[in-house]
C-alpha atoms as a PDB file:
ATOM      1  CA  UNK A   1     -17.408 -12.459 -11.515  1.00  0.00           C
ATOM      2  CA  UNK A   2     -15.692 -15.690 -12.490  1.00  0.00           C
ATOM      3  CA  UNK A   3     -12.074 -16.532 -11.926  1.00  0.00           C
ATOM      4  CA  UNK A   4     -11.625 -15.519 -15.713  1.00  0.00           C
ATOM      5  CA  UNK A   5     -13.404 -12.022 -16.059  1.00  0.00           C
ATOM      6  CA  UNK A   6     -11.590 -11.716 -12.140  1.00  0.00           C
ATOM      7  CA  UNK A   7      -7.832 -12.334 -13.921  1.00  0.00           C
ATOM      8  CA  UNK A   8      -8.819 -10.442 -16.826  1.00  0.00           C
ATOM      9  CA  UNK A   9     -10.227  -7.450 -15.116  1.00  0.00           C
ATOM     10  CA  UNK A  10      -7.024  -7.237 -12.917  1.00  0.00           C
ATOM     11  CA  UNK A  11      -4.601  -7.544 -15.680  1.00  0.00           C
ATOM     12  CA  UNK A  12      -6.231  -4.323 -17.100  1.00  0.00           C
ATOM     13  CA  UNK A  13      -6.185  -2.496 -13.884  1.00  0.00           C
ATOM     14  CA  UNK A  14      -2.956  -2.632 -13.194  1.00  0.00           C
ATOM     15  CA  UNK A  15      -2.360  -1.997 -17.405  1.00  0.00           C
ATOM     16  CA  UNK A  16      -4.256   1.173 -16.436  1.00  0.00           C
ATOM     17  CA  UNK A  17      -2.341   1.996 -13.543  1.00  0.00           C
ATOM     18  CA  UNK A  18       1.074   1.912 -15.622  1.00  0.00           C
ATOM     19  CA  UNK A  19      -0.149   3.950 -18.896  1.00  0.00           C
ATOM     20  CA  UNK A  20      -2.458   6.972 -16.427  1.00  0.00           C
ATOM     21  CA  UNK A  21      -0.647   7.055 -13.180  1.00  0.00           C
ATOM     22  CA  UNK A  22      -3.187   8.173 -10.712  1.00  0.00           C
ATOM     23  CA  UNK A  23      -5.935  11.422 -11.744  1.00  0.00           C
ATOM     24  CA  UNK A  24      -4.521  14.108 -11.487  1.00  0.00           C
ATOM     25  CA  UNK A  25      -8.091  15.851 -10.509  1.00  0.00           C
ATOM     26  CA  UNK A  26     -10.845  14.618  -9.554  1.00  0.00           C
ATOM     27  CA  UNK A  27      -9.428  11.936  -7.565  1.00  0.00           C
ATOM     28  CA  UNK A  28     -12.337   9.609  -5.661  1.00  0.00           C
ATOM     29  CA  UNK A  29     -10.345   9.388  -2.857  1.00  0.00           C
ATOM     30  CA  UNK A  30      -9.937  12.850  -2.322  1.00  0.00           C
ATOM     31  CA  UNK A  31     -13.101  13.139  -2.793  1.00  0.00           C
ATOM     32  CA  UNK A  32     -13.786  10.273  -0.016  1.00  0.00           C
ATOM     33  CA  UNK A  33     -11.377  12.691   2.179  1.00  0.00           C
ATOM     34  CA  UNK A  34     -13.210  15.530   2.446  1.00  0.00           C
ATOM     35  CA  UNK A  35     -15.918  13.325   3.218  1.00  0.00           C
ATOM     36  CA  UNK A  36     -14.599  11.842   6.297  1.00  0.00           C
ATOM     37  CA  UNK A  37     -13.707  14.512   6.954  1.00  0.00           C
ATOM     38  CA  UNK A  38     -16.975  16.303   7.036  1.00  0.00           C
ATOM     39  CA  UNK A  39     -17.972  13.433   8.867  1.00  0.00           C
ATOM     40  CA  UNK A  40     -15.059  13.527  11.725  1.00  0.00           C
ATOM     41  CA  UNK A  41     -16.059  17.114  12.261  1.00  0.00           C
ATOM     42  CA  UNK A  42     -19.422  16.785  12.816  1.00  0.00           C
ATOM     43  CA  UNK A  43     -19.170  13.456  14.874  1.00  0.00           C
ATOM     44  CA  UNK A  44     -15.995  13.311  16.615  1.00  0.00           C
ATOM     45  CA  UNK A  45     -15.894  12.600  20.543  1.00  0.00           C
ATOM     46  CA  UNK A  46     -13.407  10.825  22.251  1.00  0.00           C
ATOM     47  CA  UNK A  47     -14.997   7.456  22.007  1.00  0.00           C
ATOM     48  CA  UNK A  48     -13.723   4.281  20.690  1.00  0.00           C
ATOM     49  CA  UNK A  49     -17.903   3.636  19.762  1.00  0.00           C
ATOM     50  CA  UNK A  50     -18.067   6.317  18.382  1.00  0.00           C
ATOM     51  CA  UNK A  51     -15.336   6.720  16.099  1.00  0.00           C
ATOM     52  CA  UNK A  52     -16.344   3.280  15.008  1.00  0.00           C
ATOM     53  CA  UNK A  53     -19.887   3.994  14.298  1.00  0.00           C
ATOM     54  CA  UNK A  54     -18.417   7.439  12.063  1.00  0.00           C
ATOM     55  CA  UNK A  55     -16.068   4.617  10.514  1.00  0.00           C
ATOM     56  CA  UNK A  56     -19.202   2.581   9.393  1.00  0.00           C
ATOM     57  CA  UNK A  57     -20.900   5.367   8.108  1.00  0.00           C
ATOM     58  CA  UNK A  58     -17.955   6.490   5.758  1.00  0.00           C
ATOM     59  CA  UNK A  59     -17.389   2.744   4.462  1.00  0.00           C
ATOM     60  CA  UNK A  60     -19.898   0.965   4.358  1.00  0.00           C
ATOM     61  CA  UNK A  61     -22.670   2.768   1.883  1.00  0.00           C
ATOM     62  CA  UNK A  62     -19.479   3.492  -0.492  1.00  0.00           C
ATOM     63  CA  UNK A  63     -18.706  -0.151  -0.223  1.00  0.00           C
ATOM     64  CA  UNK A  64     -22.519  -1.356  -0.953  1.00  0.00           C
ATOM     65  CA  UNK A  65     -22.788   0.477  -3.850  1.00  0.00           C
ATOM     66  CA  UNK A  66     -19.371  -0.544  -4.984  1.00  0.00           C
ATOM     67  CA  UNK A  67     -21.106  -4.035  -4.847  1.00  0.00           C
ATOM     68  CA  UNK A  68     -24.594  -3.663  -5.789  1.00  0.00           C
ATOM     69  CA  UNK A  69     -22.789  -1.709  -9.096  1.00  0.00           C
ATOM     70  CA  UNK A  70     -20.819  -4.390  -9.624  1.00  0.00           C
ATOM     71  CA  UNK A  71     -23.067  -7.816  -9.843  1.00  0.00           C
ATOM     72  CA  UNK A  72     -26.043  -5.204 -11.447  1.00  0.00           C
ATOM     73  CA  UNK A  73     -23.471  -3.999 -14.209  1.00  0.00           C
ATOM     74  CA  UNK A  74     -22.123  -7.818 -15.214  1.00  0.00           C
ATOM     75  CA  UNK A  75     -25.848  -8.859 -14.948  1.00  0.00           C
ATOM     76  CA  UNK A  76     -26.550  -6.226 -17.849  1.00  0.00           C
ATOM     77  CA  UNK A  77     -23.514  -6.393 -19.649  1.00  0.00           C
ATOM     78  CA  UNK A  78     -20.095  -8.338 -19.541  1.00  0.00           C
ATOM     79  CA  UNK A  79     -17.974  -5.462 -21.212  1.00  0.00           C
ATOM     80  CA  UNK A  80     -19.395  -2.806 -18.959  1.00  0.00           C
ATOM     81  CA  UNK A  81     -19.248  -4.889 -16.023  1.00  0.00           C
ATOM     82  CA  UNK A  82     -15.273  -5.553 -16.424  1.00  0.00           C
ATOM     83  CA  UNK A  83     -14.740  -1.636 -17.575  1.00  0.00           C
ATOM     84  CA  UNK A  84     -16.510  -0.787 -14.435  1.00  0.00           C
ATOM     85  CA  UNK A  85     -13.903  -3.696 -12.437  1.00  0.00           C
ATOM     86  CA  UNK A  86     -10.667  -2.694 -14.008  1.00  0.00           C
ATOM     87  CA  UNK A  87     -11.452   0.770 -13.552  1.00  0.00           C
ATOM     88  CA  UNK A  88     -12.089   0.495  -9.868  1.00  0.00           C
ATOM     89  CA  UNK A  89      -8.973  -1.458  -9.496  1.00  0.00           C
ATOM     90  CA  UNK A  90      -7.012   1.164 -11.300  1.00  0.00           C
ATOM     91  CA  UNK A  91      -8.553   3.681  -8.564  1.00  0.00           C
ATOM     92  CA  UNK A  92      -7.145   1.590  -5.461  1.00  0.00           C
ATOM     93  CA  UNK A  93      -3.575   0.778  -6.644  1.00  0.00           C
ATOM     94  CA  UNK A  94      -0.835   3.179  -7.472  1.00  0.00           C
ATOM     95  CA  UNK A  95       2.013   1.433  -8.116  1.00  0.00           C
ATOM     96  CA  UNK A  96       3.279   4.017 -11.165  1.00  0.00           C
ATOM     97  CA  UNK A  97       2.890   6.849  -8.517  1.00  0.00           C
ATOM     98  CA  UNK A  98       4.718   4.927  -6.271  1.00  0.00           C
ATOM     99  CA  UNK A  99       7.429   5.219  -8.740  1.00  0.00           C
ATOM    100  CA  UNK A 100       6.510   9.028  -9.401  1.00  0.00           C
ATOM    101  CA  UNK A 101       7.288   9.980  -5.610  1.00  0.00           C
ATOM    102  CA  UNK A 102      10.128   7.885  -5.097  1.00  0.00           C
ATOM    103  CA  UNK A 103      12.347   8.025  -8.464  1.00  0.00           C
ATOM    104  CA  UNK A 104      13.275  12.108  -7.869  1.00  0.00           C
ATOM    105  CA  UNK A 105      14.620  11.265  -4.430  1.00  0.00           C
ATOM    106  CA  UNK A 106      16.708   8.721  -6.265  1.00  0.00           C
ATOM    107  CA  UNK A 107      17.760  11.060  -8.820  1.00  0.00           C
ATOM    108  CA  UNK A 108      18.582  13.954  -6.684  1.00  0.00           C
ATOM    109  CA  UNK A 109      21.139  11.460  -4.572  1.00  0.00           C
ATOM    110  CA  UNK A 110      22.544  10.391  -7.537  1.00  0.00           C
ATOM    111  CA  UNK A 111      22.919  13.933  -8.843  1.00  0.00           C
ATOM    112  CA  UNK A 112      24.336  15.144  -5.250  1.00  0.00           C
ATOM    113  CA  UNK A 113      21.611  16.926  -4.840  1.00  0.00           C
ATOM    114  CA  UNK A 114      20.431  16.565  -1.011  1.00  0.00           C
ATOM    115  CA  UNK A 115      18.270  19.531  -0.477  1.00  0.00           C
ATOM    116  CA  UNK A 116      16.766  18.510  -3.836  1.00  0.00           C
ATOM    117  CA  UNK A 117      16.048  14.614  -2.168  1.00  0.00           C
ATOM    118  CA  UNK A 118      15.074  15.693   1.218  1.00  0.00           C
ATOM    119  CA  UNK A 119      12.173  17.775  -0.404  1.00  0.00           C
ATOM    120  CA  UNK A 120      11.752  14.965  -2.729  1.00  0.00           C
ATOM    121  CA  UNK A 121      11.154  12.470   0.274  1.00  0.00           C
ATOM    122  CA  UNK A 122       9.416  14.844   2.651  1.00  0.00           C
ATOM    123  CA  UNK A 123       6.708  14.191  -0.417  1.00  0.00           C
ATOM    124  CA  UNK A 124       6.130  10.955   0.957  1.00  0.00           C
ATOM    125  CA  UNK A 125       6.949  10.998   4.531  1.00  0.00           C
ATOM    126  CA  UNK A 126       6.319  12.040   7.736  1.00  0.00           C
ATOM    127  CA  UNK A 127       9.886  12.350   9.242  1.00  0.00           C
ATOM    128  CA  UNK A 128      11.921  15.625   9.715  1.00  0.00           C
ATOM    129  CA  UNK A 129      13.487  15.827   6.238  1.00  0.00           C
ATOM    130  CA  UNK A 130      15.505  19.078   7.032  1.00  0.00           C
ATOM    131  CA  UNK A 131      17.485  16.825   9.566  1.00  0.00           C
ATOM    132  CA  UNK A 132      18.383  14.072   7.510  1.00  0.00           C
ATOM    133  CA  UNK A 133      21.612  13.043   5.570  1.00  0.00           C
ATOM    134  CA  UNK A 134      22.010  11.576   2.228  1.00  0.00           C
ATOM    135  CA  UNK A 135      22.067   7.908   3.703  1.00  0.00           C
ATOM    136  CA  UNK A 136      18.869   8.404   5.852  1.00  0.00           C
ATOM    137  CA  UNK A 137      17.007  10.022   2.978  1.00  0.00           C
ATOM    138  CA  UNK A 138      17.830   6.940   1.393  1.00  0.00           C
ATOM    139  CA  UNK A 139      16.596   4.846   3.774  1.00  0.00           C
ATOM    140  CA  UNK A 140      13.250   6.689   4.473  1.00  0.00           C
ATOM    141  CA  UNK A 141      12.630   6.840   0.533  1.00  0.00           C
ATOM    142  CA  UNK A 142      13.467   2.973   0.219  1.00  0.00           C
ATOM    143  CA  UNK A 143      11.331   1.850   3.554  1.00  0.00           C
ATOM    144  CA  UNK A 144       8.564   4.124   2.252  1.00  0.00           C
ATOM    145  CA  UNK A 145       8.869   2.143  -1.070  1.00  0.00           C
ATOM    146  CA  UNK A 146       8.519  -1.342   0.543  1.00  0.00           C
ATOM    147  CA  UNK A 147       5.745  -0.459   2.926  1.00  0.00           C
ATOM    148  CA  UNK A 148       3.829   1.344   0.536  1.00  0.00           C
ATOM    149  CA  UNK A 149       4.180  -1.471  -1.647  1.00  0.00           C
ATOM    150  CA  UNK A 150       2.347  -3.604   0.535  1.00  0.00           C
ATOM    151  CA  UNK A 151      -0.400  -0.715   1.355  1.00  0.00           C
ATOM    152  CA  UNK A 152      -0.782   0.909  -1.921  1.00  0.00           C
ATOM    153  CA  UNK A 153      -0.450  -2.361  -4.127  1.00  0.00           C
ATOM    154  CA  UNK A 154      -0.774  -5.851  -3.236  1.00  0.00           C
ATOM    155  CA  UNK A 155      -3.034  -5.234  -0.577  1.00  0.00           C
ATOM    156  CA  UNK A 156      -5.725  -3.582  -3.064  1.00  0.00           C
ATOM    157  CA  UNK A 157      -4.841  -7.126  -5.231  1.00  0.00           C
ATOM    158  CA  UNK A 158      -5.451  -9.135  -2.718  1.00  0.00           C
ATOM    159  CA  UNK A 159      -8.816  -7.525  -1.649  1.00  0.00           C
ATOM    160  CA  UNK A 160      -9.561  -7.757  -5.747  1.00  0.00           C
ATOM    161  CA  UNK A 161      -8.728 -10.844  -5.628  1.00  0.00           C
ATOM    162  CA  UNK A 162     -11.115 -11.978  -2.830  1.00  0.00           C
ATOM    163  CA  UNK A 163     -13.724  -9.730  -3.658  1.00  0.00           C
ATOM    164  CA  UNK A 164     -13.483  -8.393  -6.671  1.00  0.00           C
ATOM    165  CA  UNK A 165     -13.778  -4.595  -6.965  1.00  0.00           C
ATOM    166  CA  UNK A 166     -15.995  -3.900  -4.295  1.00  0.00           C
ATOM    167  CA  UNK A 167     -12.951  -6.156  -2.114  1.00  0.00           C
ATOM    168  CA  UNK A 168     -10.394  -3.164  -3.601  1.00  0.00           C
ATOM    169  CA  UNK A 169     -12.996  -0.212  -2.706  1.00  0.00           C
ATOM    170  CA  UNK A 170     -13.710  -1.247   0.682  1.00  0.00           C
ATOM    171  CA  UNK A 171      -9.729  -1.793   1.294  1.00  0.00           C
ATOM    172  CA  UNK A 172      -8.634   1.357   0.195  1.00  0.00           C
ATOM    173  CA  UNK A 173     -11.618   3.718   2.240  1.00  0.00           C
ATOM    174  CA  UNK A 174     -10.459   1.194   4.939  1.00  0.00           C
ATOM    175  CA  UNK A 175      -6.630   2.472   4.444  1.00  0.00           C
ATOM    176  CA  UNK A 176      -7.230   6.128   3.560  1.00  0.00           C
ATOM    177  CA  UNK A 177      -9.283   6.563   6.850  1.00  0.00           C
ATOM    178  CA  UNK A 178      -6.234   4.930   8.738  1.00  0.00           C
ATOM    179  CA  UNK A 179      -3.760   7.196   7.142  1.00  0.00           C
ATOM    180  CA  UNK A 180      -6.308  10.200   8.615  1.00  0.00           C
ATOM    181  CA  UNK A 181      -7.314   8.524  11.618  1.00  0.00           C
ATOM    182  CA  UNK A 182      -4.920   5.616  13.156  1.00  0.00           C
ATOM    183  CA  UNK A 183      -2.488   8.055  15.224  1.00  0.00           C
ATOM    184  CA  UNK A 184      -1.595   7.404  19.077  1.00  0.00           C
ATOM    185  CA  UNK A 185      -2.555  11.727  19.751  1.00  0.00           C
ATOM    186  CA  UNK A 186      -4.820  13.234  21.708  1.00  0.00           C
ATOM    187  CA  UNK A 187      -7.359  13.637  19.588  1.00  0.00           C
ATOM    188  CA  UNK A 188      -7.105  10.156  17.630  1.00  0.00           C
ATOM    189  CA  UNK A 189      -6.392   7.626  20.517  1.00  0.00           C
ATOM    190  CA  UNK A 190      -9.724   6.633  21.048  1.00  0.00           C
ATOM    191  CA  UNK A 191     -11.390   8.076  18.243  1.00  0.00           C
ATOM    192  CA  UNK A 192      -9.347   6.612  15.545  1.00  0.00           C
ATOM    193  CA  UNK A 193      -8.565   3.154  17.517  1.00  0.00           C
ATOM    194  CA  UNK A 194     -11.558   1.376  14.971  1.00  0.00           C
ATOM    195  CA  UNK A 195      -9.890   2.851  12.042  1.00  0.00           C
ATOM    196  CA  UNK A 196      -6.243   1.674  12.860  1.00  0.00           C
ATOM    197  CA  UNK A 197      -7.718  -1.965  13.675  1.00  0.00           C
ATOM    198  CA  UNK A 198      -9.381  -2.747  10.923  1.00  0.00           C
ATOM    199  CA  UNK A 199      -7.020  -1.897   8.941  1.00  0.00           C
ATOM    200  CA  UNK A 200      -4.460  -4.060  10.443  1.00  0.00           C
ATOM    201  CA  UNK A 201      -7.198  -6.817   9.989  1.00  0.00           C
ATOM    202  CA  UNK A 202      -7.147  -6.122   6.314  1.00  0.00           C
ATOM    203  CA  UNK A 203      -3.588  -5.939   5.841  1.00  0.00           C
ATOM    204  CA  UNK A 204      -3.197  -8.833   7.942  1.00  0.00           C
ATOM    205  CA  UNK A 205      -2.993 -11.635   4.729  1.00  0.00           C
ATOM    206  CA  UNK A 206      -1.624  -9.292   2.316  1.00  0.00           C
ATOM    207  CA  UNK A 207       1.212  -8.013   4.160  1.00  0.00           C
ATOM    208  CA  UNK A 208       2.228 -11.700   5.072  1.00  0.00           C
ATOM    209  CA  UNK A 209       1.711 -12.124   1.039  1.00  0.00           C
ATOM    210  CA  UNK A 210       3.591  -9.077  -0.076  1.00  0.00           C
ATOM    211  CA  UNK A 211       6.812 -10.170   2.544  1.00  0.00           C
ATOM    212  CA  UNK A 212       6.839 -13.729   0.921  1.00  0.00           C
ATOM    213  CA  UNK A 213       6.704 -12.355  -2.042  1.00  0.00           C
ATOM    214  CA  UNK A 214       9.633  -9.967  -1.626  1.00  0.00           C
ATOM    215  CA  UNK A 215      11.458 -12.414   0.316  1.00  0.00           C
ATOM    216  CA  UNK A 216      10.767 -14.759  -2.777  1.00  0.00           C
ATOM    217  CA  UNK A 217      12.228 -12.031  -5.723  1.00  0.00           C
ATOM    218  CA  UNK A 218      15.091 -11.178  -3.878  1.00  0.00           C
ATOM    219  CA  UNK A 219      18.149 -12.490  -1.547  1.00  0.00           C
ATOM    220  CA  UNK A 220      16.003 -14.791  -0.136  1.00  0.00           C
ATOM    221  CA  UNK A 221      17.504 -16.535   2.737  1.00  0.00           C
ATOM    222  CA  UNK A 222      18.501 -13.286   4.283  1.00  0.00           C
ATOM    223  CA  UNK A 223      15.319 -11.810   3.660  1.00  0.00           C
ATOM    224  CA  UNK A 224      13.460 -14.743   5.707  1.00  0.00           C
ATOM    225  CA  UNK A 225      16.380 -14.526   8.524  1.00  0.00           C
ATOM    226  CA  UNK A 226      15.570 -10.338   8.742  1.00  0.00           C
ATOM    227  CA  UNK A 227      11.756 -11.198   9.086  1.00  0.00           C
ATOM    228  CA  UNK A 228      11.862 -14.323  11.707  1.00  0.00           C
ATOM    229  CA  UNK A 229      14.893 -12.363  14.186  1.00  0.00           C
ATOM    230  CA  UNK A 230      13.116  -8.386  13.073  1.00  0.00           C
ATOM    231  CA  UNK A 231      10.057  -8.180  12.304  1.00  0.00           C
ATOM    232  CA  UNK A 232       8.330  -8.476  16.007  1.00  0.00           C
ATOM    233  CA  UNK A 233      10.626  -5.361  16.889  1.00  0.00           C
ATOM    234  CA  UNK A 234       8.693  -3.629  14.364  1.00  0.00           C
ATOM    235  CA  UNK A 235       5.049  -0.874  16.294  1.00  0.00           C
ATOM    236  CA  UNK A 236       3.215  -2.516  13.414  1.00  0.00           C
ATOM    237  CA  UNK A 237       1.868  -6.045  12.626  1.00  0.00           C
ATOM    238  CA  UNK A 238       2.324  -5.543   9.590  1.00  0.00           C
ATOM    239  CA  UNK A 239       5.283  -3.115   8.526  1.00  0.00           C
ATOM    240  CA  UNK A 240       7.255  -5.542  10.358  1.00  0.00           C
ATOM    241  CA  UNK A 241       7.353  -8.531   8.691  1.00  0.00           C
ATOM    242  CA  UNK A 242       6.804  -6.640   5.165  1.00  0.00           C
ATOM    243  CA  UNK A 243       9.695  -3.766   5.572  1.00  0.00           C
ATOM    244  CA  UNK A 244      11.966  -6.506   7.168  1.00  0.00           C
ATOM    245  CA  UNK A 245      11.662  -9.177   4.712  1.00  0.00           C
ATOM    246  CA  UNK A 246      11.739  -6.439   1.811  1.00  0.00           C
ATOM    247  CA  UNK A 247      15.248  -5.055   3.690  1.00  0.00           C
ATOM    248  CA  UNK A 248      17.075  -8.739   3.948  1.00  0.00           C
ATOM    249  CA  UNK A 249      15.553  -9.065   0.257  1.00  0.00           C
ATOM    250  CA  UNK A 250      17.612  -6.297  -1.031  1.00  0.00           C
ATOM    251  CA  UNK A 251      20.052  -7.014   1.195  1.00  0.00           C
ATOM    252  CA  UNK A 252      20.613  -2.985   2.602  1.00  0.00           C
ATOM    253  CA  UNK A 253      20.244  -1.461   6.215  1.00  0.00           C
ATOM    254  CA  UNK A 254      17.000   0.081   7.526  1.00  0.00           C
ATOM    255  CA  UNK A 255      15.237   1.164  10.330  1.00  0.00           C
ATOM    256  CA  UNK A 256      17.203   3.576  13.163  1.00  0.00           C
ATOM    257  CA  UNK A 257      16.433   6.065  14.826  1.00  0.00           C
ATOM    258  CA  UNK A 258      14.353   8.935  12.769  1.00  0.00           C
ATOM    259  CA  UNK A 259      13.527  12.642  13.460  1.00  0.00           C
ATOM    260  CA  UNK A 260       9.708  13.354  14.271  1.00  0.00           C
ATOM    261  CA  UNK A 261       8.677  16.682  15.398  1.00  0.00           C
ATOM    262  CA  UNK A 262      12.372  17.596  16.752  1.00  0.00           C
ATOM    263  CA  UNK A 263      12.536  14.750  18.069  1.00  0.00           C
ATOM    264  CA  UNK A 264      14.698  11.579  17.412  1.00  0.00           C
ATOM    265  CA  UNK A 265      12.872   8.538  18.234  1.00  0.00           C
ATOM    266  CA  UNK A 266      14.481   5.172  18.415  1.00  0.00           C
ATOM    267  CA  UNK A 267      13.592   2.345  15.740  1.00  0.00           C
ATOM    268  CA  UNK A 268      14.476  -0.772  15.348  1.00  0.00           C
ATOM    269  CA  UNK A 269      17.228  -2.104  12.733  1.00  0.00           C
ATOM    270  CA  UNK A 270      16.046  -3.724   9.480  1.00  0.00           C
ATOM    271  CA  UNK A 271      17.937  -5.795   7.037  1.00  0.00           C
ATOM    272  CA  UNK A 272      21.717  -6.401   6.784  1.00  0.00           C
ATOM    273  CA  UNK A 273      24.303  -5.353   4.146  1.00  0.00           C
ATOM    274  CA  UNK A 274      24.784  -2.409   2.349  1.00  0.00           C
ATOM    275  CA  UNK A 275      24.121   1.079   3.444  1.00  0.00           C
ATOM    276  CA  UNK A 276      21.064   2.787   1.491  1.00  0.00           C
ATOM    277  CA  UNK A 277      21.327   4.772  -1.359  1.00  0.00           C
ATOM    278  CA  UNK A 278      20.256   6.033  -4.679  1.00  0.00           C
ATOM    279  CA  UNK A 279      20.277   2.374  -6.092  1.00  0.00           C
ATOM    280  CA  UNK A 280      18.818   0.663  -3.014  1.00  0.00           C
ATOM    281  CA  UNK A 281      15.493   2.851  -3.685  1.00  0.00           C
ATOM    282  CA  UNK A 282      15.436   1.879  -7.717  1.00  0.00           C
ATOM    283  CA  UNK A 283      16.126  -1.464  -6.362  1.00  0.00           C
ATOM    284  CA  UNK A 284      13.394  -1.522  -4.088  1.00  0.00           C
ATOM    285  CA  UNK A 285      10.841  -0.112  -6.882  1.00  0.00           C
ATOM    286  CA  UNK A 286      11.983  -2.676  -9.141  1.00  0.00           C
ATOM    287  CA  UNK A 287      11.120  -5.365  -6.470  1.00  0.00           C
ATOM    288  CA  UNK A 288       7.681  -3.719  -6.045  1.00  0.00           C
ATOM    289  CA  UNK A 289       7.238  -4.082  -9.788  1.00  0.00           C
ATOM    290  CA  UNK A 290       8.413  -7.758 -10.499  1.00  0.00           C
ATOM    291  CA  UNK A 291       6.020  -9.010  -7.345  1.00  0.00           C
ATOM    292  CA  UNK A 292       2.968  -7.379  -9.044  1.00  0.00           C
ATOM    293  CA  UNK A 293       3.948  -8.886 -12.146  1.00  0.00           C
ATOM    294  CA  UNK A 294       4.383 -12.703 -10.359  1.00  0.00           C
ATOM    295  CA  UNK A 295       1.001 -11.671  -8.750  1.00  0.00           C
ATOM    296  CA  UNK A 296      -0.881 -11.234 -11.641  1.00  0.00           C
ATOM    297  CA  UNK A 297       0.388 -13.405 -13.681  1.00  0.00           C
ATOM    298  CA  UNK A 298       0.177 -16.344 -11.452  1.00  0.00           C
ATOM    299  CA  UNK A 299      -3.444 -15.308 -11.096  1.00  0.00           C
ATOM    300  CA  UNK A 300      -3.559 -14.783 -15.115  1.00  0.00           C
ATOM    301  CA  UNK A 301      -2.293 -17.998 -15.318  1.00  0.00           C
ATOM    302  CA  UNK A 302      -4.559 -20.184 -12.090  1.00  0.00           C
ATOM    303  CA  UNK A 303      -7.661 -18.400 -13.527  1.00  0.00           C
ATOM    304  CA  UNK A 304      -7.283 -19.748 -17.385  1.00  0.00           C
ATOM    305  CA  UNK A 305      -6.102 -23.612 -16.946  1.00  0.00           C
ATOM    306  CA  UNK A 306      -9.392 -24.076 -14.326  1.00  0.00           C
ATOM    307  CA  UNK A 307     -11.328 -22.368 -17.419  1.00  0.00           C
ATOM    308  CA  UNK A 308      -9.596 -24.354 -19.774  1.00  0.00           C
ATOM    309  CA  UNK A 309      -9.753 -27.460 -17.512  1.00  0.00           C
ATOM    310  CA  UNK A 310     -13.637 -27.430 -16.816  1.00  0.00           C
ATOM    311  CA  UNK A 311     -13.700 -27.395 -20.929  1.00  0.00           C
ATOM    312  CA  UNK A 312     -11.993 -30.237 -21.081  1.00  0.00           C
END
């Protein structure tokens, strides 16, 4: 793919994204779950090696034919070989459910309506909803929103970007089998250690990308004082510097302690400012959505003067 067909291709991904939303059946990735999981089960031992080796055999032969499909089809044909790209893209992002999971927790605050937002938000995480107020459902719905961001989104961009679809297929198996996999228990210490790694390798750019970018959109000297003085707090490499810049950005207060299995673990603090609330999570959607529009239109935009350029 040239930078062109690339721009082109991603423009009507994320076009795709915004008009479906994500499958409502037949979803590859669930698909790709059961698989791993099928996989885990048969193969699991408490073995960094060997969870690696169980990694390679759930990524990479989804990955090679996500290539070999990809310079065969735009060797036979152009048109199918960019339906084929935009189509895989729209498979790896999901900004417009992003929106779908976090709007009703905004709307349910807004409305009063806390048991309504705590089952709203216990849609998309892993904290003790039931023990949460209206403020920290606001906060857990808004942090999921900027992290996710980064995960969901730009990350599968980036990986486009690099490697065109078979970049966004091998970042999101890489990312689903982390969300299974990369937990400090018993079971997934060892086994999952591979999983959790390389995915912090592959978010390692992007999430640097996606906190500039934030930082960039929003209050932007707060949001690069909240990731130089927070971020490092932060378990992860890469939540850190995305969830703190994306906090100072909007300018609200994140991070505290949060309930996990009756328990209230300490977290760092994120960001400065306002409490969170209804309007911090709508804010922090619309900052999701105006970065993926600078993203691919600067890439629109790089990708078309170098074609027009070499014409000249």
């Amino acid at each position: 793919m040239n930078a062109a067909s690339l721009s082109a291709t991603m423009l009507c991904g994320v076009l795709l994204d915004a008009w479906l939303g994500e499958p409502r059946r037949l979803h590859p990735l669930i698909g790709f779950g059961r698989f791993a999981r099928a996989l885990e089960s048969a193969l699991h031992a408490d073995s960094r090696g060997r969870g690696l080796m169980v990694w390679l055999l759930a990524v990479v032969p989804l990955s090679a034919a996500a290539w070999w499909l990809q310079r065969n089809l735009f060797a036979y044909s152009f048109w199918l070989g960019a339906a084929y790209a935009a189509f895989a893209l729209y498979l790896a992002i999901g900004l417009r459910s992003l929106d779908e999971h976090a709007a009703p927790v905004a709307a349910a605050l807004q409305a009063g309506d806390l048991a309504g937002a705590r089952a709203a938000v216990g849609r998309i995480v892993s904290r003790d909803v039931d023990a949460l107020d209206g403020e920290r459902v606001a906060a857990a719905a808004t942090e999921s929103v900027l992290e996710n961001g980064s995960d969901a989104v730009f990350a599968a961009l980036f990986w486009f970007a690099v490697l065109g679809p078979a970049g966004a297929v091998l970042y999101r198996l890489a990312n689903t089998l982390d969300a299974m996999w990369g937990y400090r228990t018993p079971r997934y210490e060892r086994f999952g250690w591979a999983a959790a790694r390389i995915d912090d390798a592959l978010n390692l750019i992007p999430a640097r990308l996606t906190a500039l970018t934030y930082a960039a959109l929003g209050d932007t000297a707060t949001a690069w004082r909240c990731w130089r003085t927070q971020a490092r707090h932060w378990d992860s490499p890469n939540a850190g510097p995305v969830m703190a810049a994306g906090a100072g950005a909007l300018r609200v207060r994140l991070g505290g302690a949060a309930p996990y299995h009756g328990v209230w673990e300490p977290r760092p603090l994120l960001g400065e400012g306002d409490a969170p609330s209804a309007d911090s999570i709508r804010r922090a959607l619309g900052l999701v959505k105006r970065g993926v529009a600078v993203w691919v239109g600067l890439f629109v935009l790089a990708a078309w003067t170098g074609w027009a350029y070499a014409r000249v």
